[in-house]
Protein backbone atom coordinates (compact mmCIF):
# COMPACT_ATOMS: atom_id res chain seq x y z
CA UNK A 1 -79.18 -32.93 -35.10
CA UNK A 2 -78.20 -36.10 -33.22
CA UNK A 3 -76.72 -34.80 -29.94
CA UNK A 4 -73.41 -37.16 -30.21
CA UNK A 5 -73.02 -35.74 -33.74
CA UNK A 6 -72.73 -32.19 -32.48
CA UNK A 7 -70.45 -32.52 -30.19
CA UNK A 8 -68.35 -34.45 -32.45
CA UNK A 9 -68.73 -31.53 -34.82
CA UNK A 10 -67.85 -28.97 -32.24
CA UNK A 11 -64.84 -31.18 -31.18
CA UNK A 12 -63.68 -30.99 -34.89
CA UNK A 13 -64.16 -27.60 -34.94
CA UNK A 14 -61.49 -26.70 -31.75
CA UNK A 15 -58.80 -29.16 -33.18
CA UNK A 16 -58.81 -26.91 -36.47
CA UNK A 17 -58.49 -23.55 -34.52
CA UNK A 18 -55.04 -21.88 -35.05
CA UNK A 19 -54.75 -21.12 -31.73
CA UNK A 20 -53.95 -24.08 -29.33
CA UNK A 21 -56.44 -24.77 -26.54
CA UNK A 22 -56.33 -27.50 -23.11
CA UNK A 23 -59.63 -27.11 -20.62
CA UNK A 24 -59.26 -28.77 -17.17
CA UNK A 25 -62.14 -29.20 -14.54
CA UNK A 26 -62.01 -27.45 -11.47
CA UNK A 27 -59.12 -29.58 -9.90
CA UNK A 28 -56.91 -28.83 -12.63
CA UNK A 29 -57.38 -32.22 -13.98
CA UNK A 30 -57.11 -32.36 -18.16
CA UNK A 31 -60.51 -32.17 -19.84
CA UNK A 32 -59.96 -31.58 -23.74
CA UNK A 33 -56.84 -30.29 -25.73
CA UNK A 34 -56.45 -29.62 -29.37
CA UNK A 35 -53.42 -30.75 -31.62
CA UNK A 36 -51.94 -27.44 -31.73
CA UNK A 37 -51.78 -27.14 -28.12
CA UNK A 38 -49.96 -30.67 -28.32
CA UNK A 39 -47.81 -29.74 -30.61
CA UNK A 40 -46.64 -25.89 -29.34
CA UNK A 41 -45.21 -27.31 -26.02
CA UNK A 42 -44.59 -30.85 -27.25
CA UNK A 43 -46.79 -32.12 -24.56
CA UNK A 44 -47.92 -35.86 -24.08
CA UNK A 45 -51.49 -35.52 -22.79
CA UNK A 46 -53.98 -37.98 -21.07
CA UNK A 47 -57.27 -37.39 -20.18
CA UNK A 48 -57.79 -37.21 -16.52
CA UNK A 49 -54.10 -36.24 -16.20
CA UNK A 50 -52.62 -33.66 -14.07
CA UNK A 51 -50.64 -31.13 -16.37
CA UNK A 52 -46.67 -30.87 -15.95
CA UNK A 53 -46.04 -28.57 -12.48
CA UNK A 54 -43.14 -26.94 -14.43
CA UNK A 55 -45.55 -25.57 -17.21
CA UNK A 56 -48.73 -24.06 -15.93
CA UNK A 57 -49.97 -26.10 -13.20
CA UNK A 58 -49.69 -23.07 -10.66
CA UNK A 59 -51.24 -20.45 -13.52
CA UNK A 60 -54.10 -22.67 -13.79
CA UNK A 61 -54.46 -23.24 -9.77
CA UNK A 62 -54.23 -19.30 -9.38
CA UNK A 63 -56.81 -18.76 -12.53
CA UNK A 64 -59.24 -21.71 -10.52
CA UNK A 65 -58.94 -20.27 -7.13
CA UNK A 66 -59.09 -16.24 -7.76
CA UNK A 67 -61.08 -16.21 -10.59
CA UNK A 68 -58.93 -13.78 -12.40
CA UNK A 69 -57.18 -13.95 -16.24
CA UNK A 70 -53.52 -14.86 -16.43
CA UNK A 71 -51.88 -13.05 -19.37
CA UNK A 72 -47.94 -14.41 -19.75
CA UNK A 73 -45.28 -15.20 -21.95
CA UNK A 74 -43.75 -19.04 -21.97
CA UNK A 75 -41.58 -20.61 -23.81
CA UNK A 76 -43.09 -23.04 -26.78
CA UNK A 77 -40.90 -26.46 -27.44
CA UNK A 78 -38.77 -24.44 -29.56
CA UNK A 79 -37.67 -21.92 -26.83
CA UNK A 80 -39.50 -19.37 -28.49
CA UNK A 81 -42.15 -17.15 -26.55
CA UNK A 82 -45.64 -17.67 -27.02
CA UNK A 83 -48.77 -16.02 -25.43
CA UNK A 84 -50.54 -18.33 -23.19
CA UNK A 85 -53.66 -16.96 -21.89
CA UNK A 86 -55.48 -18.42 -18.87
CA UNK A 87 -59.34 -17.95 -18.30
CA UNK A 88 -62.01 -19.46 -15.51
CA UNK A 89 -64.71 -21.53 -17.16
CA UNK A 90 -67.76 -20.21 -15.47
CA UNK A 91 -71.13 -21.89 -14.95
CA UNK A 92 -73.89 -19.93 -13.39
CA UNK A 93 -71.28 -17.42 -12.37
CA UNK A 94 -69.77 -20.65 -10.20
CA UNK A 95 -65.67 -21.83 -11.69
CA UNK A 96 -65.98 -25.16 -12.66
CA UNK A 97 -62.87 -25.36 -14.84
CA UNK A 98 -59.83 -23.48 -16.73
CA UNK A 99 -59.59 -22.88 -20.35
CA UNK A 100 -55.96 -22.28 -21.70
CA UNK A 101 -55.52 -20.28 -25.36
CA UNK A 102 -51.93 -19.95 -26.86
CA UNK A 103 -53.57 -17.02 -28.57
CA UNK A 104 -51.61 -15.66 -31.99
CA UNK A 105 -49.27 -13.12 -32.31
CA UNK A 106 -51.31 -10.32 -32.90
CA UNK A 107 -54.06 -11.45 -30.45
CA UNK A 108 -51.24 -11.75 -27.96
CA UNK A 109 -50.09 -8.17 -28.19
CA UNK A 110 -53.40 -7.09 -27.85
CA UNK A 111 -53.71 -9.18 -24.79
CA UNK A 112 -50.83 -8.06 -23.68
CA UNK A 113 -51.80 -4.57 -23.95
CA UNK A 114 -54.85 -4.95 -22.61
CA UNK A 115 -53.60 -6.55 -19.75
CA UNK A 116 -50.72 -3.52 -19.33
CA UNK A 117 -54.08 -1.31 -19.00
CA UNK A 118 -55.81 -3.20 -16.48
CA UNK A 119 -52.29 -3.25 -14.62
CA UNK A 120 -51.78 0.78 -14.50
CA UNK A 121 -55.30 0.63 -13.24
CA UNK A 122 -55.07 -1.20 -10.38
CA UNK A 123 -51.61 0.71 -9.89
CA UNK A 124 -53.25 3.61 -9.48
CA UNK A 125 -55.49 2.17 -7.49
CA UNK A 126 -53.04 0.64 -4.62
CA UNK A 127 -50.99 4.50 -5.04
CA UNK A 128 -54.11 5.92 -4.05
CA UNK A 129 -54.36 3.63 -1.33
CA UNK A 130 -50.89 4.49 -0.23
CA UNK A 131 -51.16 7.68 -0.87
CA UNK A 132 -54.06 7.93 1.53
CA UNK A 133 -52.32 6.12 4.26
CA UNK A 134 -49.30 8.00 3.70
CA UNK A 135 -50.93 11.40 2.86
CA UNK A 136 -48.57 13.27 5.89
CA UNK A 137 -45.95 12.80 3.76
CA UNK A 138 -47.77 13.77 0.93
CA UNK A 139 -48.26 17.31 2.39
CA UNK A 140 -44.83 18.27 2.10
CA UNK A 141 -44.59 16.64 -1.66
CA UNK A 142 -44.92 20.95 -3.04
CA UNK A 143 -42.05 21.85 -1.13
CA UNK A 144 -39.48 19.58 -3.04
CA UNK A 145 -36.36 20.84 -3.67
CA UNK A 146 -33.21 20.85 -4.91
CA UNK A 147 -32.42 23.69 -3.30
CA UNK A 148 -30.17 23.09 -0.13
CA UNK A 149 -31.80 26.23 2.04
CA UNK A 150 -35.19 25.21 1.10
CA UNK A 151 -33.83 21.29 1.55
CA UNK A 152 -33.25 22.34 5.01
CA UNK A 153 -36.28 24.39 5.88
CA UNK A 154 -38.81 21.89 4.97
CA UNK A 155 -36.36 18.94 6.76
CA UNK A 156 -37.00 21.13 10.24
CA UNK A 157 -41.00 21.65 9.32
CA UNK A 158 -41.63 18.04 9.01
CA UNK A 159 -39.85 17.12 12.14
CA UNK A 160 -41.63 20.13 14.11
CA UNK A 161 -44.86 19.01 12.93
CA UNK A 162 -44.50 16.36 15.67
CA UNK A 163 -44.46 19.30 18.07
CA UNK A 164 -46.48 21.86 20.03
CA UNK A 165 -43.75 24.74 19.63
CA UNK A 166 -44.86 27.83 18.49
CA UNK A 167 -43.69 28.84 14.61
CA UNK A 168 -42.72 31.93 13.05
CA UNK A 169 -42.94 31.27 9.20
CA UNK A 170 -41.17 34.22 7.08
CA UNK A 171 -40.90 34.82 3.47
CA UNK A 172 -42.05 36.44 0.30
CA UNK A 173 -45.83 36.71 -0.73
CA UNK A 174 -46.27 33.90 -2.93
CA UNK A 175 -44.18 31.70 -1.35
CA UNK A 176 -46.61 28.96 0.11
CA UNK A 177 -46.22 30.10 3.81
CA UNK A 178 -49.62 29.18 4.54
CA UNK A 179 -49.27 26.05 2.89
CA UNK A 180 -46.72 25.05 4.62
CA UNK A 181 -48.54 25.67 7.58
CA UNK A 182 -51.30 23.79 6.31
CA UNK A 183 -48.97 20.91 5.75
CA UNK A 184 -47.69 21.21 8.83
CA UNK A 185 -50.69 21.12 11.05
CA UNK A 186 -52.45 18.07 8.71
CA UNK A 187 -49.47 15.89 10.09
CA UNK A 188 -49.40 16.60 13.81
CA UNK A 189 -51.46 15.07 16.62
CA UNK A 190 -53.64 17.89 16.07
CA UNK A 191 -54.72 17.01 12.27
CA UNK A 192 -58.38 16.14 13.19
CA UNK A 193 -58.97 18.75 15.18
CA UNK A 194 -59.90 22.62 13.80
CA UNK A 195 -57.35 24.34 11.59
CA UNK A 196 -58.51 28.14 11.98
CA UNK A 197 -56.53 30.95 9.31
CA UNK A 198 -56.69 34.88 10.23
CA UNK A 199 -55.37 37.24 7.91
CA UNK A 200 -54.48 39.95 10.00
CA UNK A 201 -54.51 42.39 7.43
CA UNK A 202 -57.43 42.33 6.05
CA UNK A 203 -59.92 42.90 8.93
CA UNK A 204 -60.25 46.48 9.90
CA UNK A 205 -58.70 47.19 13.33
CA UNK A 206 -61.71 48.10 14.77
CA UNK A 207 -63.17 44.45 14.16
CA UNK A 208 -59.85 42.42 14.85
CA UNK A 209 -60.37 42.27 18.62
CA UNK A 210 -64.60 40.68 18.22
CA UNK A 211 -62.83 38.34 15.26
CA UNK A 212 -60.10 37.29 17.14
CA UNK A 213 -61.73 36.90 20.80
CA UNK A 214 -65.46 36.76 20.43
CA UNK A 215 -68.32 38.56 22.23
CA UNK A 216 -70.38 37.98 24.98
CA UNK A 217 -74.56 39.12 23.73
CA UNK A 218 -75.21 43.07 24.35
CA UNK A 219 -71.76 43.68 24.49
CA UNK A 220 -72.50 46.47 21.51
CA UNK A 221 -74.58 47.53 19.15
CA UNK A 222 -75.47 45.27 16.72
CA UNK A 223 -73.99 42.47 18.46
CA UNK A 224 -75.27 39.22 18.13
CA UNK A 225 -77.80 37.71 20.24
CA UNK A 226 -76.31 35.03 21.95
CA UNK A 227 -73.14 36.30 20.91
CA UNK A 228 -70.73 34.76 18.89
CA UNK A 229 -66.97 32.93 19.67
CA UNK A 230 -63.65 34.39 18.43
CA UNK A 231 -61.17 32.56 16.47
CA UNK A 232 -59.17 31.39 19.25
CA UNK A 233 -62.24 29.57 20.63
CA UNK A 234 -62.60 27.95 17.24
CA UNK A 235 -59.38 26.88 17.31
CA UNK A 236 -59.30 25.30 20.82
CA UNK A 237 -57.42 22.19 20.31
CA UNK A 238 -56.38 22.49 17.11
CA UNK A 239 -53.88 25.45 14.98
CA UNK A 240 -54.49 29.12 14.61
CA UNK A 241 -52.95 30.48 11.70
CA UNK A 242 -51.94 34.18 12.14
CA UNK A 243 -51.03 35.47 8.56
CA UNK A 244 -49.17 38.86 7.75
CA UNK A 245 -48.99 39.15 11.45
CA UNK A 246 -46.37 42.16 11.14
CA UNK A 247 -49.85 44.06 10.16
CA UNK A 248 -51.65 43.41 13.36
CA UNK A 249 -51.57 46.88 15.23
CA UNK A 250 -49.62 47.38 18.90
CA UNK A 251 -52.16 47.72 21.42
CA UNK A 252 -53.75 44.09 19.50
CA UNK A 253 -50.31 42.49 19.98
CA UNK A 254 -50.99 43.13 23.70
CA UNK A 255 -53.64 40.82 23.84
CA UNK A 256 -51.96 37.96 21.73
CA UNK A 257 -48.71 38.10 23.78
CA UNK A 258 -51.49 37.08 26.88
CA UNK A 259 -52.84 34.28 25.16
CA UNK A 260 -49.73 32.85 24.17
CA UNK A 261 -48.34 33.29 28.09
CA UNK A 262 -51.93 32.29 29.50
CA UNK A 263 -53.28 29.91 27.48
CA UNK A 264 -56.32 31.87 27.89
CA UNK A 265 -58.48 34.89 27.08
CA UNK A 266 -61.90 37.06 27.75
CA UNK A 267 -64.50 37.73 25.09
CA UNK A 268 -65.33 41.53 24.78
CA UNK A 269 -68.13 42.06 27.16
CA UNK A 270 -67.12 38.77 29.04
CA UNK A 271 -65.77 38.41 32.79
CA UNK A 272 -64.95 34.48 33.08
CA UNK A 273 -61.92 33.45 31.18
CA UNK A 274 -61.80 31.11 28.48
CA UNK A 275 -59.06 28.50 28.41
CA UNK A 276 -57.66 27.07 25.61
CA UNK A 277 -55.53 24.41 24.12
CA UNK A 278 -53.88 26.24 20.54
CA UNK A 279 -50.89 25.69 18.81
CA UNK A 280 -49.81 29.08 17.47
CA UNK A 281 -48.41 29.55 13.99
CA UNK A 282 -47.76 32.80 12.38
CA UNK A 283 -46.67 34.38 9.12
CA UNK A 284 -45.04 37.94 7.53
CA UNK A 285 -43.69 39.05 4.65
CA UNK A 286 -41.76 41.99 6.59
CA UNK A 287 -38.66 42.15 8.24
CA UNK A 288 -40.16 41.79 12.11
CA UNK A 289 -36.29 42.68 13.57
CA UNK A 290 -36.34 45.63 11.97
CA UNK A 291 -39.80 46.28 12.97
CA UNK A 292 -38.92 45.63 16.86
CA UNK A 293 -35.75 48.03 16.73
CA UNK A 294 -38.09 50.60 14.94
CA UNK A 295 -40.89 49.75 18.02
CA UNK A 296 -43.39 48.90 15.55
CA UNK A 297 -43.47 45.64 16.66
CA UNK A 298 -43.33 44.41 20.26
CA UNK A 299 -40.11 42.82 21.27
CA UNK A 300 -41.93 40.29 23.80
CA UNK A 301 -44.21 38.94 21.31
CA UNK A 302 -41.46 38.63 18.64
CA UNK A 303 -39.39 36.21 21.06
CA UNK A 304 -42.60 34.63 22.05
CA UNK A 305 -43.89 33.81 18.17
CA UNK A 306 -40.71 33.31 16.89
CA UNK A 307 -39.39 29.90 19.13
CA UNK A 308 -38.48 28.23 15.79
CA UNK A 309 -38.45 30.39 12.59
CA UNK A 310 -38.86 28.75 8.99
CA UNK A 311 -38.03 31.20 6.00
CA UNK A 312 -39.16 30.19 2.53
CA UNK A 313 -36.61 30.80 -0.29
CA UNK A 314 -38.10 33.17 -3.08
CA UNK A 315 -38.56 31.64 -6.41
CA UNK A 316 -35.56 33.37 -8.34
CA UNK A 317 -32.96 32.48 -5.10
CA UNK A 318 -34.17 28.65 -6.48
CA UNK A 319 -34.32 28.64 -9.73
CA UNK A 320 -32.95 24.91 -10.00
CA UNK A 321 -36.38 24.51 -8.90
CA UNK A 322 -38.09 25.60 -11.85
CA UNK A 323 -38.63 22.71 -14.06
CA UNK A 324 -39.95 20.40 -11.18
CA UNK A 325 -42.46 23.22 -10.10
CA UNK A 326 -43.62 23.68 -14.08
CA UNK A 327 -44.40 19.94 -14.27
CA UNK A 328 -46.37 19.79 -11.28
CA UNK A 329 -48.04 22.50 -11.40
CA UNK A 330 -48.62 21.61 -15.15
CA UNK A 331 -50.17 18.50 -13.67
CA UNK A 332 -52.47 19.53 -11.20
CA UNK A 333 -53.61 22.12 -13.54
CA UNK A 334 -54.44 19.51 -16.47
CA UNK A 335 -55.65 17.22 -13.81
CA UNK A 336 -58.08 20.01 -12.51
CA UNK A 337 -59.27 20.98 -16.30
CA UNK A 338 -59.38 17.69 -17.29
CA UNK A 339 -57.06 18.12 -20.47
CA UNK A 340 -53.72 16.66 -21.68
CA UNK A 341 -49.98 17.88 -20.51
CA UNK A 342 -49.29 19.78 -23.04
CA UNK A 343 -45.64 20.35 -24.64
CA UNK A 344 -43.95 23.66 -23.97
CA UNK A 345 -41.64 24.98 -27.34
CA UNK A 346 -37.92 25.62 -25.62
CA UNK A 347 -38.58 29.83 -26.40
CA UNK A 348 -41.47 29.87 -24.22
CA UNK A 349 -39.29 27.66 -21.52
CA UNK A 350 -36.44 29.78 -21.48
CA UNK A 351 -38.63 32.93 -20.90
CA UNK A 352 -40.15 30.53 -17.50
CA UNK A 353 -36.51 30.38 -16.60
CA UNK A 354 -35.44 34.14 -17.17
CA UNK A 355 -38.35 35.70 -15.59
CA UNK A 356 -37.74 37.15 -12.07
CA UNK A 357 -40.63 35.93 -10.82
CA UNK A 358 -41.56 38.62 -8.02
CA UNK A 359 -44.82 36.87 -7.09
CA UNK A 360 -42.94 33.79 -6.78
CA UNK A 361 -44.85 30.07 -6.95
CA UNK A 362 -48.30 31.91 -7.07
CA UNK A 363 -47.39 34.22 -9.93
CA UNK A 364 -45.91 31.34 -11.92
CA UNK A 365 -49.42 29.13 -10.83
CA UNK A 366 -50.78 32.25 -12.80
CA UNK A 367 -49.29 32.47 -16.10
CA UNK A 368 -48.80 28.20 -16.25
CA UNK A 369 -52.92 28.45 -15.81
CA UNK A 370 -53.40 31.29 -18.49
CA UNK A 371 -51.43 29.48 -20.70
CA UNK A 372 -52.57 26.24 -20.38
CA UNK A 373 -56.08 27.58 -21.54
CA UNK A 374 -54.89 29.55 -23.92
CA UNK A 375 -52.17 27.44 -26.36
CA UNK A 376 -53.75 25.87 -29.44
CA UNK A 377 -52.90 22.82 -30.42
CA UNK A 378 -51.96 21.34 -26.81
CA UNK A 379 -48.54 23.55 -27.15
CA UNK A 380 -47.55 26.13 -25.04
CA UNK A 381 -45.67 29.00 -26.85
CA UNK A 382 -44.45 32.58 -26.18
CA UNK A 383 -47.66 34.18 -27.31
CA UNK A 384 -49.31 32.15 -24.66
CA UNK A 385 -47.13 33.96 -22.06
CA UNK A 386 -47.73 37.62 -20.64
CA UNK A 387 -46.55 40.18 -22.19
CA UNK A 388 -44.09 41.40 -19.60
CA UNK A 389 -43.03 37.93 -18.99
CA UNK A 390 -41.60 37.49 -22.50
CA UNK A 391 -40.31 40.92 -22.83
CA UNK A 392 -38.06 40.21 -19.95
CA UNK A 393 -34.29 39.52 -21.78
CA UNK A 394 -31.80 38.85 -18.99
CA UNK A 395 -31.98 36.73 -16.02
CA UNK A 396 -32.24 39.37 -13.14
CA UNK A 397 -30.44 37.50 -10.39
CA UNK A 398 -29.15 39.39 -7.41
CA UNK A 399 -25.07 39.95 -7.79
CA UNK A 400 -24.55 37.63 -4.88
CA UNK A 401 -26.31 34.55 -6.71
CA UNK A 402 -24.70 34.38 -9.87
CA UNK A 403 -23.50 31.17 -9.43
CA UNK A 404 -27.53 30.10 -9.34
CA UNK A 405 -26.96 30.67 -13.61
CA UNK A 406 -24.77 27.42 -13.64
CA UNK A 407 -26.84 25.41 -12.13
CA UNK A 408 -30.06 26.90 -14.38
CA UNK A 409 -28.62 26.43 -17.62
CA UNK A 410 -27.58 22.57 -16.40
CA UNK A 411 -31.33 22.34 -14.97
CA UNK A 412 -32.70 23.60 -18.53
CA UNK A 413 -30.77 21.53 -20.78
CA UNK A 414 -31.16 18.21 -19.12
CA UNK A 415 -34.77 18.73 -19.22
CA UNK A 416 -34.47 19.74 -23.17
CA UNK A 417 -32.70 16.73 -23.84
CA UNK A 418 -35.11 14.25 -21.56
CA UNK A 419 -37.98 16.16 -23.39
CA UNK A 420 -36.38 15.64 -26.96
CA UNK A 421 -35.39 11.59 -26.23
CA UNK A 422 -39.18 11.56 -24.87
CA UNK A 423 -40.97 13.41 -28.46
CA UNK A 424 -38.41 11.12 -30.40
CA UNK A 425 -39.77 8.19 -29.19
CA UNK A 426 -35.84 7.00 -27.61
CA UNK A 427 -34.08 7.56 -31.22
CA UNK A 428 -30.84 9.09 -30.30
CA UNK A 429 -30.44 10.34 -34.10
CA UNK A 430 -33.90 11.59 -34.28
CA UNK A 431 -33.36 13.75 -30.65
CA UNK A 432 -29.98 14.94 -31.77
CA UNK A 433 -31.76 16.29 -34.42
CA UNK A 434 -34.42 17.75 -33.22
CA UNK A 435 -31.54 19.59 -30.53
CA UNK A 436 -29.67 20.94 -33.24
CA UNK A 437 -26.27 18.21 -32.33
CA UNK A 438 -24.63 16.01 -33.02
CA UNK A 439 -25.16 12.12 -32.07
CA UNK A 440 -22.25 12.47 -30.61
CA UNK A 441 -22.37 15.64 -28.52
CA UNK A 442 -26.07 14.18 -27.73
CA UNK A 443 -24.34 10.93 -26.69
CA UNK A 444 -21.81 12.87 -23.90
CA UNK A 445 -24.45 15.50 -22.84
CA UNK A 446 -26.94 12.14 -21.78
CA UNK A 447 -23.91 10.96 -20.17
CA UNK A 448 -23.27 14.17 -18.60
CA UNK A 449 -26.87 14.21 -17.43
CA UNK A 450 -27.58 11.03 -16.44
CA UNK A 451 -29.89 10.02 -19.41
């Protein structure tokens, strides 16, 4: 076929698409348009020509100098939005020119669409970023609260972080004490330098001296060869955690008390002293007042521990805090598994909210996890939940926090009525329904709420 005759054909066959098409070179300069083109933007074109600045000049200059498609809604001559879709003509992976499509309707969504998916990409993509560059204040992001004790507990951790001051972290088991100190030592000067944890009660007595302090070689039976370094040592410019410290027996609390005063120690068997550079933080679940007036606990080493103290809130003092700590945990869990959030029926929810949670945000870790893998149908329900959990029939909230119910039963139905606008898709009369209201009860509870 004649070569002039083909192109003619070709020509022919871009003025008859139903889409309307322009191509410039790589200055922006008009190549080739087709009628429809022309005719949606009531353009006068010459070859050669420079394209009006108001229209797309500076799409097609962006498109020509990053390389990228431009997906975006403009006005035709009508006033009516069209799809205009701007792509890099690419020869041997060099741009020599931009190709413009006012792509149909349908086409155009799916653009669209398509382009809405590459856009939470690279969303996600810059959050990570920030989140990276930002991750110190990440650390404290499990400690949100609405609660104003908590509020205030994990205002004073964040702003000690900056510090060298010893801590005395108190609470329930379950709590997230040594979390917290994990979050705290992550965003102080010393966050690239060791973070050691001792749980002081579970190593035998007998052993906590050699873990605590090392040994020097022959210093007993057994021993190492060239001996071995205690945690302090491994520590040494960095944090030493010092969990359930109330466990840690008198004559130990001896030694501890010198450190903290000396800033240094001897390894059993040893005769030089080692120095270090530690930042002390420790943790109980006991009532260490009580302990010192009973003399179980040495006075000295209470005062010199307990500079700053920081006590965690149980779960059922905070209960405001419950539908926050489901999603997340909800999250990280499906994240983890790699499955979808699931949706939790309101019985199952309400049983979350009565339970008295004794193991606080570990226990309720716990059951979210069981019943994450064990709903059918990506929907947790009551049979998903322990049985002791769902048995449970009252709220059991100390006398002194009653007025916690208020604010639970305001937590629990703004979430059911976020949850119901959510599954109904925004249709106020299909989320009244599914409620059990009326439109308008729906309509003053969302105002109400905030919704």
């Amino acid at each position: 076929m004649d070569s002039e005759l083909e192109m003619d054909l070709r020509l022919l066959a871009l003025q008859s698409l139903g889409m309307g098409l322009l191509i410039t070179d790589e200055k922006g300069r008009v190549v080739y348009w087709n009628r429809t083109f022309q005719d949606t933007f009531g353009l006068e074109l010459q070859k050669g020509s420079e394209v009006n600045r108001s229209f797309r000049e500076s799409l097609i200059l962006q498109v020509l100098k990053t390389g990228e498609t431009i997906v975006k809604l403009l006005p035709d001559k009508k006033g009516q939005e069209v799809v205009l879709e701007e792509k890099p003509l690419l020869v041997a992976g060099e741009i020599k020119g931009g190709l413009s499509l006012v792509i149909s309707q349908m086409r155009g969504l799916q653009a669209l669409q398509h382009k809405v998916t590459l856009l939470q990409e690279e969303i996600k993509h810059y959050q990570g970023r920030l989140a990276e560059k930002n991750l110190p204040d990440r650390l404290f992001q499990p400690f949100l609260s609405n609660n104003p004790s908590m509020q205030k507990v994990i205002d004073m951790a964040n702003r000690l972080a900056a510090t060298d001051v010893n801590i005395l972290i108190t609470g329930e088991t379950g709590t997230g004490k040594e979390l917290l100190t994990s979050a705290i030592h992550y965003k102080s000067k010393r966050a690239n330098q060791p973070f050691i944890k001792v749980n002081c009660a579970a190593i035998p007595a007998n052993l906590l001296e050699s873990e605590l302090f090392g040994y020097e070689k022959g210093a007993f039976t057994n021993a190492l060869a060239g001996g071995k370094p205690g945690k302090f040592e491994l520590a040494n410019g960095g944090t030493i955690f010092l969990d359930e410290i109330g466990d840690m027996p008198l004559e130990m609390q001896a030694k501890i008390l010198r450190v903290l005063q000396e800033r240094e120690f001897e390894r059993i068997g040893g005769t030089k002293p080692v120095k270090i550079d530690v930042r002390v933080i420790a943790a109980t679940n006991k009532d260490l007042k009580s302990m010192v007036a009973a003399q179980a606990f040495r006075e000295d080493l209470y005062f010199r521990l307990n500079v700053v103290e920081l006590h965690l809130v149980p779960l059922r003092e905070r209960r405001e805090d419950l539908p926050f700590l489901v999603r997340t945990i909800l999250t990280k869990l499906c994240h983890r598994y790699e499955l979808p959030y699931p949706e939790i029926e309101p019985a199952a929810f309400q049983a979350l909210l009565r339970y008295h949670w004794p193991g606080n945000v570990r226990e309720l870790e716990n059951v979210l996890e069981r019943a994450l893998n064990l709903c059918f149908d990506n929907r947790i329900t009551l049979d998903n939940l322990p049985e002791g959990l769902v048995q449970t029939q009252c709220i059991q909230v100390p006398a002194e926090d009653r007025g916690l119910l208020i604010t639970l039963v305001e937590s629990l139905e703004r979430q059911l009525i976020a949850d119901a606008l959510e599954e109904a898709g925004g249709s106020k009369a299909a989320a009244a329904k599914k409620l059990g209201i009326s439109r308008t009860g729906l309509y003053k509870k969302m105002e109400r709420y905030g919704l």
